[in-house]
N, C-alpha and C. Protein backbone atom coordinates (compact mmCIF):
# COMPACT_ATOMS: atom_id res chain seq x y z
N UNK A 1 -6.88 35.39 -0.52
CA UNK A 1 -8.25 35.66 -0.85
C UNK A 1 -8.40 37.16 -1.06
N UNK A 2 -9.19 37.35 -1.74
CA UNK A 2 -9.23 38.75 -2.54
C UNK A 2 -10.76 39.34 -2.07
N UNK A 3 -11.48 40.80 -1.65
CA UNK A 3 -12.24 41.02 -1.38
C UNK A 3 -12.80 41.60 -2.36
N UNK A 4 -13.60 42.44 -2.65
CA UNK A 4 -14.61 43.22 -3.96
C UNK A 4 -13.59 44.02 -4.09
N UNK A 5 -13.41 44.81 -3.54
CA UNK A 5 -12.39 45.99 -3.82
C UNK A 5 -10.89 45.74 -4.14
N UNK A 6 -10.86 44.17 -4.70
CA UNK A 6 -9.22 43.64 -4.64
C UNK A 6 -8.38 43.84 -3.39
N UNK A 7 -8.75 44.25 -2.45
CA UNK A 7 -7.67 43.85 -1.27
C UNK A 7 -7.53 42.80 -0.54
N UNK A 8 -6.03 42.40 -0.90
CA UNK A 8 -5.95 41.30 -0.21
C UNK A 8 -6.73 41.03 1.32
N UNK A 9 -7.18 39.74 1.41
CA UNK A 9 -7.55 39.56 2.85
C UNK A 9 -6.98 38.36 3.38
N UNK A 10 -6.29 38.40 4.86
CA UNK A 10 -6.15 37.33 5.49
C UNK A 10 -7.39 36.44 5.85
N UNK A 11 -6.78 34.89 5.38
CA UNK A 11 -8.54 33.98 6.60
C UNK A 11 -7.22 33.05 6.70
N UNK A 12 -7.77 32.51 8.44
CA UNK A 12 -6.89 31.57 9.17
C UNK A 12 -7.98 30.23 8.89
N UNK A 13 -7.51 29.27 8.81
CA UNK A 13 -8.66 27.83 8.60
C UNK A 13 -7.67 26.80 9.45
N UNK A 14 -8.23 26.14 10.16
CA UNK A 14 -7.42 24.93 11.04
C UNK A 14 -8.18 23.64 10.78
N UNK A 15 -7.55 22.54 9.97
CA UNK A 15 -7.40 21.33 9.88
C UNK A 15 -6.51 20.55 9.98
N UNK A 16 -7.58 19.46 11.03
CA UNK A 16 -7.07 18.59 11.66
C UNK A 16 -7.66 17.13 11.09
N UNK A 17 -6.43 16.36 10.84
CA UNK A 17 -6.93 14.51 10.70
C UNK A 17 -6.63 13.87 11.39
N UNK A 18 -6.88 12.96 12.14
CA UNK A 18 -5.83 11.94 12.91
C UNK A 18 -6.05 10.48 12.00
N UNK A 19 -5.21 9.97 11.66
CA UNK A 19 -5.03 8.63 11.12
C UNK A 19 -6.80 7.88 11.80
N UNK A 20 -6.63 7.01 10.83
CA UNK A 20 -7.72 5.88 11.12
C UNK A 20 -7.57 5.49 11.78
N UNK A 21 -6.44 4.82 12.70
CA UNK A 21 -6.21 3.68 13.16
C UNK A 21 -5.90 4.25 15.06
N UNK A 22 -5.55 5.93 15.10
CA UNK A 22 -6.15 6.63 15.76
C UNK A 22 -4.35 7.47 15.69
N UNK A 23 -4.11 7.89 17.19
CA UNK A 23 -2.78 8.11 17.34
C UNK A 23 -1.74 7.52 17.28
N UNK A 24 -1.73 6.91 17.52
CA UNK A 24 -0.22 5.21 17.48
C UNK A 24 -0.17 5.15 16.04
N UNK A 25 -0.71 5.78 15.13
CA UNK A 25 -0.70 5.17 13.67
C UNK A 25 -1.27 3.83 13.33
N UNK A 26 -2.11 2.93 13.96
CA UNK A 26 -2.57 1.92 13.88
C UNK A 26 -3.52 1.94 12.19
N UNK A 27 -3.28 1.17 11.26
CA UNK A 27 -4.16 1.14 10.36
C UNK A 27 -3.87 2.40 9.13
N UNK A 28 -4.50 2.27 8.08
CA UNK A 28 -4.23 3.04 7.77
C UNK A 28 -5.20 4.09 7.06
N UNK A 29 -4.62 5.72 6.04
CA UNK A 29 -5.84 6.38 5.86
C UNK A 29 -6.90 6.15 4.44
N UNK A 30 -8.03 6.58 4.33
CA UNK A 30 -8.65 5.93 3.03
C UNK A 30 -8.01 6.42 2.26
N UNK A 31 -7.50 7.50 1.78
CA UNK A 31 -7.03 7.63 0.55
C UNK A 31 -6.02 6.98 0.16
N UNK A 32 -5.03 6.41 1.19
CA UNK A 32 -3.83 5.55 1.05
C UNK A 32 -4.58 4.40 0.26
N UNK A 33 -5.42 3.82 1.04
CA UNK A 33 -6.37 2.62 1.10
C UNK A 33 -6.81 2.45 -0.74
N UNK A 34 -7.43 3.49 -1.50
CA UNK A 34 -7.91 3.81 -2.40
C UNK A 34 -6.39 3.81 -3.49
N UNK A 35 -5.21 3.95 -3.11
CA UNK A 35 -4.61 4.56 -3.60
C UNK A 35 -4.18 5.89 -4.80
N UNK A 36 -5.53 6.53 -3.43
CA UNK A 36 -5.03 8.14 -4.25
C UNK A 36 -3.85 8.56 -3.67
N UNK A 37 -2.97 8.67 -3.06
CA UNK A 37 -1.90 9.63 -2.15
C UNK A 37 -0.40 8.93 -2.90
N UNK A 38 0.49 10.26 -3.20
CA UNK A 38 1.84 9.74 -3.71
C UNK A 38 2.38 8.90 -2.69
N UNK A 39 2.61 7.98 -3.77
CA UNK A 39 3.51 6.82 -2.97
C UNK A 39 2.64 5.84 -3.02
N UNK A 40 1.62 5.63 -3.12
CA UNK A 40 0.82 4.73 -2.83
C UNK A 40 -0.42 4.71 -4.06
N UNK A 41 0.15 4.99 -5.42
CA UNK A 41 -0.80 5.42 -6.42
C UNK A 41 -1.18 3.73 -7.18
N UNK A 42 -2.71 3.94 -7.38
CA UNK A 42 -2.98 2.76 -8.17
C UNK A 42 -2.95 2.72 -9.37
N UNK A 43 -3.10 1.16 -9.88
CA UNK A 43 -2.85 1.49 -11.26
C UNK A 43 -4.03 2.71 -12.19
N UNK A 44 -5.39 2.70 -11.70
CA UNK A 44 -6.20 3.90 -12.49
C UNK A 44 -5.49 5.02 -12.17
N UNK A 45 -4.90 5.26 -11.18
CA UNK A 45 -4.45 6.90 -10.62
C UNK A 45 -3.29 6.95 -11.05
N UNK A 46 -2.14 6.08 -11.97
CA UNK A 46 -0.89 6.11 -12.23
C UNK A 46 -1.23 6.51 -13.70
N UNK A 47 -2.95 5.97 -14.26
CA UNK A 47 -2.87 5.77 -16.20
C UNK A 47 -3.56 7.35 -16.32
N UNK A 48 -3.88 8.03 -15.12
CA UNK A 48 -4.86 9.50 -14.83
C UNK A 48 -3.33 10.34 -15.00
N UNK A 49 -2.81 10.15 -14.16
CA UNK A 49 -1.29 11.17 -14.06
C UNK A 49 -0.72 11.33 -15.33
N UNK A 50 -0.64 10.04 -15.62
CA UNK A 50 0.47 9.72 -17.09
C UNK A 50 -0.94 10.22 -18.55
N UNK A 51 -1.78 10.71 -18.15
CA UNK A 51 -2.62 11.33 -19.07
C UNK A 51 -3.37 10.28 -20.05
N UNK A 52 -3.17 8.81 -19.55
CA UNK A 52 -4.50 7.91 -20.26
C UNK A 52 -5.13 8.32 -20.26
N UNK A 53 -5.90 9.02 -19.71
CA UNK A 53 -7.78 9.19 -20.09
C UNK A 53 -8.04 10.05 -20.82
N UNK A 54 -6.70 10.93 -21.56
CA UNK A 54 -7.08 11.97 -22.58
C UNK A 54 -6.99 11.72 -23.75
N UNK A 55 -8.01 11.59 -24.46
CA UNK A 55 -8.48 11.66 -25.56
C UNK A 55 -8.83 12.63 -26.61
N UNK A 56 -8.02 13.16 -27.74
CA UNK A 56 -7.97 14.10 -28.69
C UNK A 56 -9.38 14.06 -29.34
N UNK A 57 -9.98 15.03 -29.92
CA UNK A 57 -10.86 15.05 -31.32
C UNK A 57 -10.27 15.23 -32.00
């Protein structure tokens, strides 16, 4: 991150998820669910990657 005067600045940010299903891994997370997350891509999110939805003029 960059300040007015262009100097670099440090920022620390801490995020945390724990699975749905809690600690044990029980269940699983929505985006898996949705299949947004690699490995687990659906067919709309496989025809998005591979650039189906772009359309030339």
């Amino acid at each position: 991150m960059h300040s007015v005067v262009g100097a670099p600045k440090e920022s620390f940010i801490k995020i945390e998820k724990a699975e749905d299903g809690g600690i044990g891994g029980k269940g699983k997370w929505r985006p898996v669910t949705r299949g947004l997350r690699p490995g687990s891509e659906s067919e709309v999110m496989k025809k998005y990657l591979s650039g189906g939805f772009y359309q030339a003029q």
